[in-house]
N, C-alpha and C. Protein backbone atom coordinates (compact mmCIF):
# COMPACT_ATOMS: atom_id res chain seq x y z
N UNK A 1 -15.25 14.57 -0.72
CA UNK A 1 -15.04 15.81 -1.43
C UNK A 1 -15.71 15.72 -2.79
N UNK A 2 -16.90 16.70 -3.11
CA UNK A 2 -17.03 16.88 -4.15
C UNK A 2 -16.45 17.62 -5.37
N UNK A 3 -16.70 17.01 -6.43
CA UNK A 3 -16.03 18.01 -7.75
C UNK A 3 -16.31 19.08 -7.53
N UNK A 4 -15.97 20.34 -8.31
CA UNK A 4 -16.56 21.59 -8.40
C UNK A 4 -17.28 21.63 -9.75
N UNK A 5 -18.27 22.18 -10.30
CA UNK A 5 -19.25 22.25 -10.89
C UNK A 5 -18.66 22.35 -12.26
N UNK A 6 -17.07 23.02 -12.21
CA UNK A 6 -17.24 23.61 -13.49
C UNK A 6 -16.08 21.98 -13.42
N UNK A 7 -15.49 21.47 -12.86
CA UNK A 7 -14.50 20.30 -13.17
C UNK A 7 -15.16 19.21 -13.35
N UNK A 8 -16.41 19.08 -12.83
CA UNK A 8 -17.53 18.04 -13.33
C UNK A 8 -18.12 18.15 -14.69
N UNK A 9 -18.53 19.86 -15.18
CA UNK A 9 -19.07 19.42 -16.07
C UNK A 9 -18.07 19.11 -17.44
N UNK A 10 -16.87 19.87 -17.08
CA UNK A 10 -15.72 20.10 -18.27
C UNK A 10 -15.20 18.14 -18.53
N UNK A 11 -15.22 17.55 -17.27
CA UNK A 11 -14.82 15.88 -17.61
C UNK A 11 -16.52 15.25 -18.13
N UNK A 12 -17.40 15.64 -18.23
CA UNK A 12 -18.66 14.86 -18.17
C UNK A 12 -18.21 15.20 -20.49
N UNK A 13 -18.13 16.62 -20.30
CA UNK A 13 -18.17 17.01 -21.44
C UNK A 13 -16.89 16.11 -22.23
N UNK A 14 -15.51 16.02 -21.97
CA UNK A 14 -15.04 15.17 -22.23
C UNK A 14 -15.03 13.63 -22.82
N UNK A 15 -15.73 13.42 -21.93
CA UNK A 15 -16.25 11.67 -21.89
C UNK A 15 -17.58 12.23 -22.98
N UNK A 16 -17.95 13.30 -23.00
CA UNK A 16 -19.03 13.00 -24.32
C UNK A 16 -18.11 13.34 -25.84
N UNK A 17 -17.40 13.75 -25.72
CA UNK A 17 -16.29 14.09 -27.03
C UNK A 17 -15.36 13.22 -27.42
N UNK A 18 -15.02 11.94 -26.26
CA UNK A 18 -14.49 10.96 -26.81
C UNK A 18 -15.74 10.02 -26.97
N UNK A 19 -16.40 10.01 -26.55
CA UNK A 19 -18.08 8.86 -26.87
C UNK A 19 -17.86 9.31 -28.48
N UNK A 20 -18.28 10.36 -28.66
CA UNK A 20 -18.92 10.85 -30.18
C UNK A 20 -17.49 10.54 -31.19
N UNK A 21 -16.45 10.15 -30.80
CA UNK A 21 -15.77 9.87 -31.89
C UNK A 21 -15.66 8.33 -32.23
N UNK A 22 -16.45 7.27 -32.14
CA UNK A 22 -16.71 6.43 -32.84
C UNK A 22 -18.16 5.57 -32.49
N UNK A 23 -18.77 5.01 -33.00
CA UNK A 23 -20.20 4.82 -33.02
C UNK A 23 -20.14 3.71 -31.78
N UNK A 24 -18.99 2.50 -32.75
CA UNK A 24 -18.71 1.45 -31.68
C UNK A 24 -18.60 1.55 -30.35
N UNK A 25 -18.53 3.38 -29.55
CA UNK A 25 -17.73 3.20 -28.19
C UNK A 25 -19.32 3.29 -27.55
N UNK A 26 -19.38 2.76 -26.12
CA UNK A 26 -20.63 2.44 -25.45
C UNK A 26 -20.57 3.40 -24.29
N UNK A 27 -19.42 3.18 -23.51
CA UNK A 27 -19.48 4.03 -21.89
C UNK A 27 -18.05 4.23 -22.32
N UNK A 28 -17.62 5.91 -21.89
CA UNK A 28 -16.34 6.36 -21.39
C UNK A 28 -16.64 7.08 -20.25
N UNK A 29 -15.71 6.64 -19.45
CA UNK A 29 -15.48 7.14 -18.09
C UNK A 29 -13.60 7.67 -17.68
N UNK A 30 -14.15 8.81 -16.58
CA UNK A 30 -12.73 9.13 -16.15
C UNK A 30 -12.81 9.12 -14.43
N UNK A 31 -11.57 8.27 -14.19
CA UNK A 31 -11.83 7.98 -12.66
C UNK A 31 -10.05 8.37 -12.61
N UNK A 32 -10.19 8.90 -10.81
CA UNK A 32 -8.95 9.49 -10.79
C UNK A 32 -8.06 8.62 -10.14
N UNK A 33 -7.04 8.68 -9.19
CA UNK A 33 -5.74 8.22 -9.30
C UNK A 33 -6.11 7.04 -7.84
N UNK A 34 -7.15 7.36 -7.63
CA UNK A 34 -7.66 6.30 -6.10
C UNK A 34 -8.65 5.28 -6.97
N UNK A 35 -8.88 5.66 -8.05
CA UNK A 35 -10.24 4.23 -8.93
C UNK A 35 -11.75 5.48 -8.48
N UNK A 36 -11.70 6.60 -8.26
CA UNK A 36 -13.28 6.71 -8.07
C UNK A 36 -13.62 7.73 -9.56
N UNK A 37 -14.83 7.37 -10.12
CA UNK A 37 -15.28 7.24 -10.95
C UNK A 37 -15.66 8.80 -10.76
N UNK A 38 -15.61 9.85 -11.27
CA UNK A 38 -15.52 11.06 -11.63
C UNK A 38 -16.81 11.73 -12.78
N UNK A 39 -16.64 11.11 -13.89
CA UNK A 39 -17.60 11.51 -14.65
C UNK A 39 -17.61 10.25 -15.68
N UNK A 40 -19.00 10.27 -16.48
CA UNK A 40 -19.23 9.15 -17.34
C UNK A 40 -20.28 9.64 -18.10
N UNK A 41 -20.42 8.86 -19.39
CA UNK A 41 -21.57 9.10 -20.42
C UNK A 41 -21.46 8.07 -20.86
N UNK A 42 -22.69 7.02 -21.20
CA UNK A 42 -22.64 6.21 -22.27
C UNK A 42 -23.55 6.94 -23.61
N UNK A 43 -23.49 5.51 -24.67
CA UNK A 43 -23.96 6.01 -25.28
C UNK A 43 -25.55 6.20 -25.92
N UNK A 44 -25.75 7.69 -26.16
CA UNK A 44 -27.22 8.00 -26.29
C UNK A 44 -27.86 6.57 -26.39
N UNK A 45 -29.01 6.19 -25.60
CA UNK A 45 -30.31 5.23 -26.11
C UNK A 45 -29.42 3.92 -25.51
N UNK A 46 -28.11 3.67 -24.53
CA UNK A 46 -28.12 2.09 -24.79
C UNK A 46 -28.51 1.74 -23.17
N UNK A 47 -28.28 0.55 -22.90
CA UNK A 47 -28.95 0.02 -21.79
C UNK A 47 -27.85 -0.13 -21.38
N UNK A 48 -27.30 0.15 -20.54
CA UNK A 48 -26.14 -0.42 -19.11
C UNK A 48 -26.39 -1.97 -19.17
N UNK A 49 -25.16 -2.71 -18.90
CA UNK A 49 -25.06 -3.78 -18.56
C UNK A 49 -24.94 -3.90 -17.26
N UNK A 50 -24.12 -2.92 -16.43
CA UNK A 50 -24.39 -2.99 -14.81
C UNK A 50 -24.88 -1.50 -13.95
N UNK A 51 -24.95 -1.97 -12.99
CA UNK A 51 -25.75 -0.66 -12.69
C UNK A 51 -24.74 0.76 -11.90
N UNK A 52 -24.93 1.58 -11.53
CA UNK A 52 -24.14 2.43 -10.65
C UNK A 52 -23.07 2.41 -10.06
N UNK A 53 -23.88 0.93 -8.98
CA UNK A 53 -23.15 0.67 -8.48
C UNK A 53 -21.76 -0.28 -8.70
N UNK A 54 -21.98 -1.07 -9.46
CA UNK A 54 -21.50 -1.71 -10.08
C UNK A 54 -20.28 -0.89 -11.30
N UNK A 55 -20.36 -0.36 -11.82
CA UNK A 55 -19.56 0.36 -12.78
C UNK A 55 -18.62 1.38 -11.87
N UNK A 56 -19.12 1.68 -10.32
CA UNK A 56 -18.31 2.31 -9.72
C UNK A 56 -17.22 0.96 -9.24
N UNK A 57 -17.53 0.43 -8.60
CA UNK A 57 -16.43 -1.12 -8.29
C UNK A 57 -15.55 -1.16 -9.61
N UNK A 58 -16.31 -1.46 -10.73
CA UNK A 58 -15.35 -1.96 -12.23
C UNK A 58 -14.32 -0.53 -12.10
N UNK A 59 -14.43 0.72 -11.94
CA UNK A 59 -13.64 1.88 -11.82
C UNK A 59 -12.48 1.42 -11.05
N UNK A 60 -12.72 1.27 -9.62
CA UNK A 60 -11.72 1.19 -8.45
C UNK A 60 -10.67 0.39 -8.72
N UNK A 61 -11.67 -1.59 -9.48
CA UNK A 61 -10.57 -2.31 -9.87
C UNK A 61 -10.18 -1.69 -10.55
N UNK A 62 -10.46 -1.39 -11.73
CA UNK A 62 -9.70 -1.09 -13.13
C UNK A 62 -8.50 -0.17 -12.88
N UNK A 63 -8.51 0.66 -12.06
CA UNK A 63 -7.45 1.73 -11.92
C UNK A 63 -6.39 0.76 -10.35
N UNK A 64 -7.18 0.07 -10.07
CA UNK A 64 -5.87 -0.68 -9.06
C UNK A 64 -5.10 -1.59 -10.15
N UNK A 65 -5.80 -2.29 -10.95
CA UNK A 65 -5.00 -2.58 -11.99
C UNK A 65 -3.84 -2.35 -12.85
N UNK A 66 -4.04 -0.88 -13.03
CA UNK A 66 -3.79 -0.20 -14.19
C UNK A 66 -2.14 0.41 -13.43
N UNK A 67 -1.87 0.62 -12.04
CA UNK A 67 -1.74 1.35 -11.16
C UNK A 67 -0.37 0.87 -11.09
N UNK A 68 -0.91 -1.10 -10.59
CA UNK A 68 -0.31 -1.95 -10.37
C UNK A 68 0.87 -2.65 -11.42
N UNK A 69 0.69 -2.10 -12.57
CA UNK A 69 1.32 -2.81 -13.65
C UNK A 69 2.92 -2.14 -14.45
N UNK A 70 3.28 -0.63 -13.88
CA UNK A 70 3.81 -0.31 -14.21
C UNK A 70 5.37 -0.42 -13.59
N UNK A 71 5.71 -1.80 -13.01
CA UNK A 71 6.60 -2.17 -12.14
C UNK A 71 7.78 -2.29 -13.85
N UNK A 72 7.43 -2.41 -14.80
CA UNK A 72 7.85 -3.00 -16.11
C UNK A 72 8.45 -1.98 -17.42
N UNK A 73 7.71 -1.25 -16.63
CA UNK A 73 7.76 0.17 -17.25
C UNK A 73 9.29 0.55 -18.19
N UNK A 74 10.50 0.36 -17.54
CA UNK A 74 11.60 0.25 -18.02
C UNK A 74 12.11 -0.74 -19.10
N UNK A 75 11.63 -1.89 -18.70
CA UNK A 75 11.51 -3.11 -19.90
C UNK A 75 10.73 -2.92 -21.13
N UNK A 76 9.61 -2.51 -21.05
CA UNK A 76 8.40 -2.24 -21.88
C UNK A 76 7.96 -1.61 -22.50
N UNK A 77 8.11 -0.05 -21.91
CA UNK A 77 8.14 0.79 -22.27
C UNK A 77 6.76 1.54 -21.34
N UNK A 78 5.90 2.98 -21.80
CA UNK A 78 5.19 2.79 -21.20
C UNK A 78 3.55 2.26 -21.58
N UNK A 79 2.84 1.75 -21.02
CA UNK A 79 1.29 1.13 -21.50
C UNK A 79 0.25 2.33 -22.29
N UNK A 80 0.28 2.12 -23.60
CA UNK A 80 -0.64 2.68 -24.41
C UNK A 80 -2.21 2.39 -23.77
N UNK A 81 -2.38 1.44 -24.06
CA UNK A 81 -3.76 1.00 -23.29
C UNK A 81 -3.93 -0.49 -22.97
N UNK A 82 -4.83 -1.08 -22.22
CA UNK A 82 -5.35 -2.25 -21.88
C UNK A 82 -6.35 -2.60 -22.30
N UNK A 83 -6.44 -3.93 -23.19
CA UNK A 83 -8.12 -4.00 -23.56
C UNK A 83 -8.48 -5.51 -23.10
N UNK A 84 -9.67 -5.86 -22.85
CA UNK A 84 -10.17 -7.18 -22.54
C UNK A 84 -11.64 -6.99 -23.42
N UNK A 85 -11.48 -8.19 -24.05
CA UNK A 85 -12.44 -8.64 -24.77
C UNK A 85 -13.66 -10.08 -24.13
N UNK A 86 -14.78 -9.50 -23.65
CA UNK A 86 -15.64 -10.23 -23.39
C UNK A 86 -16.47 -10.60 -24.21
N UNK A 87 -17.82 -11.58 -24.07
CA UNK A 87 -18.67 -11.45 -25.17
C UNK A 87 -19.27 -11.11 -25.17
N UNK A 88 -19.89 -9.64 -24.09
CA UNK A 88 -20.84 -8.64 -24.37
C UNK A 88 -20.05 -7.52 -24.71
N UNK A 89 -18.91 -7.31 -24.81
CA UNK A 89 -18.40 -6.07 -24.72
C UNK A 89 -16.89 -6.13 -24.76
N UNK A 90 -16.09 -4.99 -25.23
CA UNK A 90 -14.60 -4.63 -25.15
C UNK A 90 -14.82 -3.71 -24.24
N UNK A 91 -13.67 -3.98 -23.07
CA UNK A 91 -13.18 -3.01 -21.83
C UNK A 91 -11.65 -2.52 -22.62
N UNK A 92 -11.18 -0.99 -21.96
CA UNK A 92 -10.08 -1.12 -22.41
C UNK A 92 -9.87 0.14 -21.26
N UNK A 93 -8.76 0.33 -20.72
CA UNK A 93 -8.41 1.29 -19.93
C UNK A 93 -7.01 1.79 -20.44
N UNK A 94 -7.20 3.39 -20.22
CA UNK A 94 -5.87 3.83 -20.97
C UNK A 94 -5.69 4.95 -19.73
N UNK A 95 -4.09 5.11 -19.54
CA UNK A 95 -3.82 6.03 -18.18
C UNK A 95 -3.40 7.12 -19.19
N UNK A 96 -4.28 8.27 -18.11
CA UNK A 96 -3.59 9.77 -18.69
C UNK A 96 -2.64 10.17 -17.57
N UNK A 97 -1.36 9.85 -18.21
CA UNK A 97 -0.08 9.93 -17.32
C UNK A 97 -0.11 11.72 -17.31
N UNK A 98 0.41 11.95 -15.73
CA UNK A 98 0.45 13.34 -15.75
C UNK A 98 1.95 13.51 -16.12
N UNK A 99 2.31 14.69 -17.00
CA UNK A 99 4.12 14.60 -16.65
C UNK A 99 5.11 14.76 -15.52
N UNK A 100 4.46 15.20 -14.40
CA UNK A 100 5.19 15.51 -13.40
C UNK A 100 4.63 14.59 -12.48
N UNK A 101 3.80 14.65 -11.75
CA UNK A 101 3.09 13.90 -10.70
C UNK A 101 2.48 12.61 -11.02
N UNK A 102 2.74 11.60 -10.53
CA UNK A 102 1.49 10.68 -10.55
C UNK A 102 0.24 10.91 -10.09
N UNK A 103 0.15 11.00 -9.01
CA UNK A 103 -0.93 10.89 -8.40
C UNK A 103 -2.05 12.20 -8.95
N UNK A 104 -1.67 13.01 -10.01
CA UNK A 104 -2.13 13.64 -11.19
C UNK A 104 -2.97 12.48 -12.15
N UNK A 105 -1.97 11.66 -12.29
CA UNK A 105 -2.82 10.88 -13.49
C UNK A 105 -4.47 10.44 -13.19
N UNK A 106 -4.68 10.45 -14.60
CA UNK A 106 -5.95 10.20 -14.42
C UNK A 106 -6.06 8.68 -15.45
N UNK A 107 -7.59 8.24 -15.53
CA UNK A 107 -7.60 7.16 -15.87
C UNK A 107 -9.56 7.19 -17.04
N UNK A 108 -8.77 6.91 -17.94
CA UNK A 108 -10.46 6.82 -19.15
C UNK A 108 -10.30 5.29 -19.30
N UNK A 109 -11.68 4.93 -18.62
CA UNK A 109 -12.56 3.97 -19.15
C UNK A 109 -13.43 3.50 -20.50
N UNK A 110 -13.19 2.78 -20.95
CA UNK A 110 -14.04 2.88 -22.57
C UNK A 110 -14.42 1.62 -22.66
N UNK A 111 -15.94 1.57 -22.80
CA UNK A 111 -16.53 -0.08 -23.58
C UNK A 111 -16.93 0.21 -25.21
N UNK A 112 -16.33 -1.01 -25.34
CA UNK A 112 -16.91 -0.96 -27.16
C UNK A 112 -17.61 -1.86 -27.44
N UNK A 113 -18.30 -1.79 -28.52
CA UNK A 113 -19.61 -2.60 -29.28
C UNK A 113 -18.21 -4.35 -29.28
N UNK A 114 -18.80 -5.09 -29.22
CA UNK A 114 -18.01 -7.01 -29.65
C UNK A 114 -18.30 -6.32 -31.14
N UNK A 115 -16.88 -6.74 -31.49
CA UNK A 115 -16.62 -6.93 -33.11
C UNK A 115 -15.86 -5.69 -33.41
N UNK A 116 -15.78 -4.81 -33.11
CA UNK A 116 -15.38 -3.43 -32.85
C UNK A 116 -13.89 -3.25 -33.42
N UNK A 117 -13.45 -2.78 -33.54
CA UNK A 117 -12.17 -2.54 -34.73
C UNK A 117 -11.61 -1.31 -33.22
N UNK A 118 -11.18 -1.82 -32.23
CA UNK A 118 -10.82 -1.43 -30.99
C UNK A 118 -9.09 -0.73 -31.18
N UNK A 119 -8.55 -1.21 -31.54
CA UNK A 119 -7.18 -0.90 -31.53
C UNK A 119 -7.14 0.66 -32.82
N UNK A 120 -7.98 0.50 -33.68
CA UNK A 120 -7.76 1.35 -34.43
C UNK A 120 -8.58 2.43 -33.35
N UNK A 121 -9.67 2.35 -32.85
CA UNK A 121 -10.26 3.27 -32.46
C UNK A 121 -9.55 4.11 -31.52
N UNK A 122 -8.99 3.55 -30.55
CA UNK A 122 -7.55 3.97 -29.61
C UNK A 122 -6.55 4.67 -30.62
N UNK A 123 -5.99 3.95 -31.39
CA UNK A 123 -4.81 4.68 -31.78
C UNK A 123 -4.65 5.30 -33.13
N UNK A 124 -6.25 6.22 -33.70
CA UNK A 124 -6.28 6.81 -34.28
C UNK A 124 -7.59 7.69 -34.01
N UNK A 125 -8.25 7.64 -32.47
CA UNK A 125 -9.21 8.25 -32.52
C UNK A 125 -8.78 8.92 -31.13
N UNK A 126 -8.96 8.20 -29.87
CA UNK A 126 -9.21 8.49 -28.72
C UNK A 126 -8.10 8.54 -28.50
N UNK A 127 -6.43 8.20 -28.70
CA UNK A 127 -5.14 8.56 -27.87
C UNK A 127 -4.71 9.77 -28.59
N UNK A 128 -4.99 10.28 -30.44
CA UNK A 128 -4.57 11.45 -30.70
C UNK A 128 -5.57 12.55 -30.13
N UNK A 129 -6.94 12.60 -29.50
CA UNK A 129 -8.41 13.74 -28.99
C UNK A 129 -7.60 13.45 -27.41
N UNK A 130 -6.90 12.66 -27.09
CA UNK A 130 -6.28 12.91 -25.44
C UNK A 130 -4.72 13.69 -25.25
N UNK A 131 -4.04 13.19 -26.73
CA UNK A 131 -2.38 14.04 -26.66
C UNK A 131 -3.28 15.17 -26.63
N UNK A 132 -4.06 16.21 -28.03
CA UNK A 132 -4.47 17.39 -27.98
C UNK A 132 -4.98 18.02 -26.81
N UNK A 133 -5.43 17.26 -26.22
CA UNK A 133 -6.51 17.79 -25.23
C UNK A 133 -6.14 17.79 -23.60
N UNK A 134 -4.73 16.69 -23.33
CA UNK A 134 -4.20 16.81 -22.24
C UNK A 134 -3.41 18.19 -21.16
N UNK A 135 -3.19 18.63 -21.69
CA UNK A 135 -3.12 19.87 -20.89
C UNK A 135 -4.12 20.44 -20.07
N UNK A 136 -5.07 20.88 -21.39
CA UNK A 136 -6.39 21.52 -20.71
C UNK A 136 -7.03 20.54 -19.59
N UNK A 137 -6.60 19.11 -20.09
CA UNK A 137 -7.18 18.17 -18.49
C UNK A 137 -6.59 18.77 -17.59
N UNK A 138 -5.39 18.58 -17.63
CA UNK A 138 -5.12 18.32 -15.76
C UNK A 138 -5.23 19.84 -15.50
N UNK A 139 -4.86 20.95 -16.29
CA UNK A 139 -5.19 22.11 -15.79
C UNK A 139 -6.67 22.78 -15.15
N UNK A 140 -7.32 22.20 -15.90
CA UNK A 140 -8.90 22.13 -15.63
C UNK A 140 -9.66 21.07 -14.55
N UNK A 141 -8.73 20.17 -14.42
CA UNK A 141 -8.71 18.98 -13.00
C UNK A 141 -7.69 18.57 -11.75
N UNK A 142 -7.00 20.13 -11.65
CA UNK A 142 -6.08 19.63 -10.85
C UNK A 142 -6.64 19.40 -9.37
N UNK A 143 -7.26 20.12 -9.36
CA UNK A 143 -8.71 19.49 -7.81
C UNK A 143 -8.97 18.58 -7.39
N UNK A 144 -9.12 17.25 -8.72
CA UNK A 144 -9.05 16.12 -8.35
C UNK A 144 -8.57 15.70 -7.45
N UNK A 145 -6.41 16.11 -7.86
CA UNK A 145 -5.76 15.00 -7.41
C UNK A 145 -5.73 16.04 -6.46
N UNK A 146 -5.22 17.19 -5.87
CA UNK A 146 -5.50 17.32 -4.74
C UNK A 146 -5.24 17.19 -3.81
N UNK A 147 -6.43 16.18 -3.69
CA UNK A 147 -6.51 15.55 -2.38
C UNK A 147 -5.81 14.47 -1.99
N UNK A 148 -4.60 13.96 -2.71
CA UNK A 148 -4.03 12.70 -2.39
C UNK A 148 -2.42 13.61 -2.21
N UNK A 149 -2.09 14.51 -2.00
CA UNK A 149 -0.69 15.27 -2.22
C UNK A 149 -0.55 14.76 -0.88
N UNK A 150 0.63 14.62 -0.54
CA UNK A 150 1.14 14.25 0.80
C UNK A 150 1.17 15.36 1.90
């Protein structure tokens, strides 16, 4: 099943509005509640570290991951975001919990520049441009999920 034109371009546009809010961020992506990779932008002029295909796999894990972890949820509270620090790059995955449905939620991908001041960028850039802006997601993507309703 493909997106529809206008839910493709409204998440492509997305992922370019959280790109543009800090220099450090490289690739944001939004993949939905199965790990498939939906829309993406890196940033203007850089070179991919993996290719297509490859960044679609890093999607699938990343959201089986992400998926998998909320057994804790009651203890913990719930997960702001996940980050892993490599030495080409910061990964960090943050779930856009739907309020009613899971299988609503969606999932943004973000690499940042190594050295990157990451935690501030999350929790003063990209988690307050996702509270504002969450509604108009899932209302504007409920197509996505869809297809996983029982």
């Amino acid at each position: 099943m493909s997106l529809p034109e206008s839910a493709s371009t409204y998440l492509t546009d997305f992922c370019t509005e959280i790109q543009s809010l800090d220099e450090a961020i490289r690739f944001v992506g939004v993949a939905d509640y199965a790990g498939v990779l939906v829309a993406s932008v890196y940033r203007p002029g850089l070179v991919p570290l993996m290719d297509k295909k490859e960044t679609a796999e890093y999607a699938l894990q990343t959201v089986f991951r992400a998926r998998t972890r909320g057994g804790f949820k009651p203890q913990m509270g719930e997960q702001r975001y996940a980050a892993t620090v490599y030495e080409k790059l910061v990964r960090a995955t943050l779930t856009i919990a739907h309020p009613e449905v899971e299988h609503h939620n969606l999932y943004l991908l973000v690499s940042l520049d190594v050295g990157s001041q990451y935690p501030g960028v999350f929790d003063d850039k990209i988690i307050p441009y996702i509270a504002k802006s969450k509604s108009a997601l899932f209302l504007r993507t409920i197509i996505i999920s869809e297809k996983y309703v029982d």
